[in-house]
C-alpha atoms as a PDB file:
ATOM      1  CA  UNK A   1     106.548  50.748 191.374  1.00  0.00           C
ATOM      2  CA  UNK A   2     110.232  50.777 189.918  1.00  0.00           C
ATOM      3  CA  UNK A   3     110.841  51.707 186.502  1.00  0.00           C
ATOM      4  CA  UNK A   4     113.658  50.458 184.214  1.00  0.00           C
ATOM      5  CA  UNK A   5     114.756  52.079 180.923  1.00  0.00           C
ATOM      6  CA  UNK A   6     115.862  49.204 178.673  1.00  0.00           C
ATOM      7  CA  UNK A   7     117.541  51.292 175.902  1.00  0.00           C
ATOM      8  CA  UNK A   8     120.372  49.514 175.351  1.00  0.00           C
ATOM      9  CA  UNK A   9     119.225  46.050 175.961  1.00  0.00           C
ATOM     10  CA  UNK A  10     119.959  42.729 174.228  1.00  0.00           C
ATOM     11  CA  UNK A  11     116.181  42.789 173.915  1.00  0.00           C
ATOM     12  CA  UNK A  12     115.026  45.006 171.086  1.00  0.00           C
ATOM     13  CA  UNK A  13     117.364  42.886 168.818  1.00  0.00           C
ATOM     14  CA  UNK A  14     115.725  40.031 169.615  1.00  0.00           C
ATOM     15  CA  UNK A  15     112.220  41.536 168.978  1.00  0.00           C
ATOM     16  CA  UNK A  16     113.132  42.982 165.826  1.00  0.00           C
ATOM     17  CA  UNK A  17     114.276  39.602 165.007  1.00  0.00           C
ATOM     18  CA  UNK A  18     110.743  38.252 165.791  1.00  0.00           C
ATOM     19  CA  UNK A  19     109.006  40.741 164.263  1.00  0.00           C
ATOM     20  CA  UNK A  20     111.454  41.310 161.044  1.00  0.00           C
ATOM     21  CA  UNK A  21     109.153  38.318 159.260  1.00  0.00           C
ATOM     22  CA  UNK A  22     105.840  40.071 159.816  1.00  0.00           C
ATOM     23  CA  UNK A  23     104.263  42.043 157.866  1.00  0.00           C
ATOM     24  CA  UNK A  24     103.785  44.752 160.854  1.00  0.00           C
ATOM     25  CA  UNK A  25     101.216  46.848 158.849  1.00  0.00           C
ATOM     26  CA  UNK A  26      99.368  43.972 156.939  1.00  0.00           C
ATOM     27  CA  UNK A  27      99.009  42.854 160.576  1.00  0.00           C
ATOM     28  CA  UNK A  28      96.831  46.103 161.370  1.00  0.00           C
ATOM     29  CA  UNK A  29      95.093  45.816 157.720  1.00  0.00           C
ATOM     30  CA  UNK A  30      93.866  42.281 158.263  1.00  0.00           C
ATOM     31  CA  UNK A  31      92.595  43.287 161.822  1.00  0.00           C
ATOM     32  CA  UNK A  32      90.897  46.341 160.074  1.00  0.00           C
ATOM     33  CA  UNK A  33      89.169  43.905 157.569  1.00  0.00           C
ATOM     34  CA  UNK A  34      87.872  41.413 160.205  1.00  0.00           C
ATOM     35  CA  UNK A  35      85.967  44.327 162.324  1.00  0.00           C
ATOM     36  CA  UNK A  36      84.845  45.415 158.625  1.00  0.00           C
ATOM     37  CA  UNK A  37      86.775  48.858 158.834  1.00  0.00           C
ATOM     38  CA  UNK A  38      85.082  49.321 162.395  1.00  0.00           C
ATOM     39  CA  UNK A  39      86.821  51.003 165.046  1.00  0.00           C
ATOM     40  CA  UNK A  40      85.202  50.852 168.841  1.00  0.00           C
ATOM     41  CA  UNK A  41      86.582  53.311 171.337  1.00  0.00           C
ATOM     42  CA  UNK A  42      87.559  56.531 169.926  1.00  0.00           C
ATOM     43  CA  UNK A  43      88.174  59.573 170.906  1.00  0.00           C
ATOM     44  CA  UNK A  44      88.664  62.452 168.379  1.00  0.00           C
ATOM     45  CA  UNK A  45      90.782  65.535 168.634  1.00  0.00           C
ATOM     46  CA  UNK A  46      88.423  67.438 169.982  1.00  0.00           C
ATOM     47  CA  UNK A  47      88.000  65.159 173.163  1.00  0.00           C
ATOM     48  CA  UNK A  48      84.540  63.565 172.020  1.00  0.00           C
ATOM     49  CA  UNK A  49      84.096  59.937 172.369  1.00  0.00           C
ATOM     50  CA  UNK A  50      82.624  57.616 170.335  1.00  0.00           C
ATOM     51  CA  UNK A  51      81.384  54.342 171.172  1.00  0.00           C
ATOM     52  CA  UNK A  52      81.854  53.078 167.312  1.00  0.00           C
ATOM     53  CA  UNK A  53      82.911  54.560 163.688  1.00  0.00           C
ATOM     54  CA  UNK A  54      82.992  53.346 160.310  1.00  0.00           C
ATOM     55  CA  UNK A  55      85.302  54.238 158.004  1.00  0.00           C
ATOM     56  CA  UNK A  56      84.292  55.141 154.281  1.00  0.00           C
ATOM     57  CA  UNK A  57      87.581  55.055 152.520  1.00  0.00           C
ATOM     58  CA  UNK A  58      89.669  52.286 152.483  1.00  0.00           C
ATOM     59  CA  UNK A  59      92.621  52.674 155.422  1.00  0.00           C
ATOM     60  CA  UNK A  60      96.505  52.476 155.376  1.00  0.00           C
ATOM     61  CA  UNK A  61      98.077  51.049 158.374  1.00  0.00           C
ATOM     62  CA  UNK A  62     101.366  52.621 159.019  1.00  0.00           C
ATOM     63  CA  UNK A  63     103.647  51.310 162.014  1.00  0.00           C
ATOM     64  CA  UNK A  64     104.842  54.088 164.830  1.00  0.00           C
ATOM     65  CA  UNK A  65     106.261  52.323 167.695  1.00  0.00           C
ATOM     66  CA  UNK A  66     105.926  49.026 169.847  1.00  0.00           C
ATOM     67  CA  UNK A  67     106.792  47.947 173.150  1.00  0.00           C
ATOM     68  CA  UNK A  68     106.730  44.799 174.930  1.00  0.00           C
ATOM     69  CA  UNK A  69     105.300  43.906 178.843  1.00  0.00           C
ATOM     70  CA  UNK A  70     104.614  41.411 181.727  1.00  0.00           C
ATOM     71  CA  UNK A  71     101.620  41.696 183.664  1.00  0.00           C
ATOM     72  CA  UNK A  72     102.518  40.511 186.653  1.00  0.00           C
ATOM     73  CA  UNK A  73     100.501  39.508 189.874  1.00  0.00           C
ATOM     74  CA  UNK A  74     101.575  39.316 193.338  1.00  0.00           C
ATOM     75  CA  UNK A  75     105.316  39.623 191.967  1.00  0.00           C
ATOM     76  CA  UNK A  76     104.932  36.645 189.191  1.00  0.00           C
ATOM     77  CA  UNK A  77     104.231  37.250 185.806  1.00  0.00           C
ATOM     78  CA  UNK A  78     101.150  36.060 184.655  1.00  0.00           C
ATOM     79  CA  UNK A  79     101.496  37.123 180.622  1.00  0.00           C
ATOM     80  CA  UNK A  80     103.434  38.340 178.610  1.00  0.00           C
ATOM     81  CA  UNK A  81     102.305  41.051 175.971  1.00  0.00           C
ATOM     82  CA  UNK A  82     103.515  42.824 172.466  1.00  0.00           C
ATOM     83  CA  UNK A  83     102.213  46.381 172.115  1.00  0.00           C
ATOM     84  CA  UNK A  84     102.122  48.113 168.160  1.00  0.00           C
ATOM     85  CA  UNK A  85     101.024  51.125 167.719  1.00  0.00           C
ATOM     86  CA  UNK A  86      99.874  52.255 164.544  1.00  0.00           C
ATOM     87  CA  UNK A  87      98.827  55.625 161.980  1.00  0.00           C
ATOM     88  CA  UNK A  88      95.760  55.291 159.893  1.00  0.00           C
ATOM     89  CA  UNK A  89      95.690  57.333 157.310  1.00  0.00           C
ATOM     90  CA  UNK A  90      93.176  57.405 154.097  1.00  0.00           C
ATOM     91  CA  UNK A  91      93.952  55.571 151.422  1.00  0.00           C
ATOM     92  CA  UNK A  92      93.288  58.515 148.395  1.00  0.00           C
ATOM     93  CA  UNK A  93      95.462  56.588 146.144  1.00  0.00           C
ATOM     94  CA  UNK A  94      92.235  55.510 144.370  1.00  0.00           C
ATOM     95  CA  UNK A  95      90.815  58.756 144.704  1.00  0.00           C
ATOM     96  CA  UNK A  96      89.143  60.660 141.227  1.00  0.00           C
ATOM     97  CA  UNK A  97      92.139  63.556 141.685  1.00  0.00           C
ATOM     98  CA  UNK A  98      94.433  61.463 143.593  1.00  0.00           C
ATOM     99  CA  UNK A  99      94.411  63.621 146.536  1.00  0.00           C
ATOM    100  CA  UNK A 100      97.062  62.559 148.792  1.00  0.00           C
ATOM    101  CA  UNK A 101      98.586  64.783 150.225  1.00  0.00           C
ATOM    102  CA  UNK A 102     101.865  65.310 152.551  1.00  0.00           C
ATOM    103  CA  UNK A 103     100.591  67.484 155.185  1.00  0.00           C
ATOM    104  CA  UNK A 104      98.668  65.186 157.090  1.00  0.00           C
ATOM    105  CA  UNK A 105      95.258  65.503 155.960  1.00  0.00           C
ATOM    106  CA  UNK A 106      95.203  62.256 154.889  1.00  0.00           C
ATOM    107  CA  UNK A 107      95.746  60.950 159.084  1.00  0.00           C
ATOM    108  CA  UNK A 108      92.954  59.806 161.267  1.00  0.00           C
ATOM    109  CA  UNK A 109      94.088  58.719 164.113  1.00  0.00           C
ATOM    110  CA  UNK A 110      96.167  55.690 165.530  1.00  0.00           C
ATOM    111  CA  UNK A 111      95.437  51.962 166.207  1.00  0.00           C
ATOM    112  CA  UNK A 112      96.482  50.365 168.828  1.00  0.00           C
ATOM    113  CA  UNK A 113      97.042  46.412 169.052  1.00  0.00           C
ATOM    114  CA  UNK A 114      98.219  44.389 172.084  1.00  0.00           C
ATOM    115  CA  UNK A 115      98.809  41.001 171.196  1.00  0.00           C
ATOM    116  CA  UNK A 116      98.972  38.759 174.070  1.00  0.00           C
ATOM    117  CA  UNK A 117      99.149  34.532 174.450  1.00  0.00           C
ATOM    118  CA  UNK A 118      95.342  34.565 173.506  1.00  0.00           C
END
C-alpha cells in the first residue's frame, strides 16, 4: 500500500471551503442529541471497554482535526468519506459553582464522525 502526504495540496482549501458554512461542532451536538447523549463503543483511559454510556451533564463538542478518504475496491473507488474528530468536554457552565476549569478536567474523551454518501 503506497502512502501520499498531501500537505500542500490544492485540497484542504477546497475542504475548508466546504466545510467553512457548517457549523463543525453543532454538527457533533445534534448527533449527540439524536442518540440522547449516548455514546456506544468506548474505551476509557484505563483500557476498559464499554459497550454503552450515558452522559449526565450536558456535552460540548469541540473540533480537533478531520481528514478526508476513498475506499477503494479492486483499484476503483467505491466512496468517498469526510472524517471529524472531535473533544467532549462537560458543559459546567451551568454548574452551582461554575466549575470549569482549564486543566482538563472538564474532557471526556473524543467523538469520532465519518460522514460518508449515506
Amino acid at each position: 500500500m503506497n502512502s501520499v502526504t498531501l500537505t500542500n495540496y490544492q485540497i484542504w482549501d477546497e475542504i475548508a471551503k466546504i466545510l467553512a458554512p457548517l457549523d463543525i461542532n453543532r454538527l457533533a451536538t445534534q448527533h449527540l442529541e439524536s442518540c440522547n447523549y449516548k455514546i456506544r463503543g468506548y474505551w476509557d483511559s484505563n483500557n476498559k471497554f464499554y459497550e454503552e454510556i450515558a452522559f449526565i451533564h450536558l456535552i460540548c463538542a469541540e473540533s480537533i482535526g478531520r481528514s478526508i478518504g476513498t475506499n477503494i475496491i479492486n483499484n476503483h473507488p467505491t466512496s468517498h468519506w469526510i472524517k471529524l474528530k472531535f473533544l467532549l468536554k462537560a458543559d459546567l457552565s451551568d454548574s452551582e459553582n461554575n466549575l470549569a476549569s482549564d486543566d482538563g478536567d472538564d474532557e471526556i474523551g473524543e467523538l469520532t464522525l465519518i460522514l460518508d454518501m449515506n
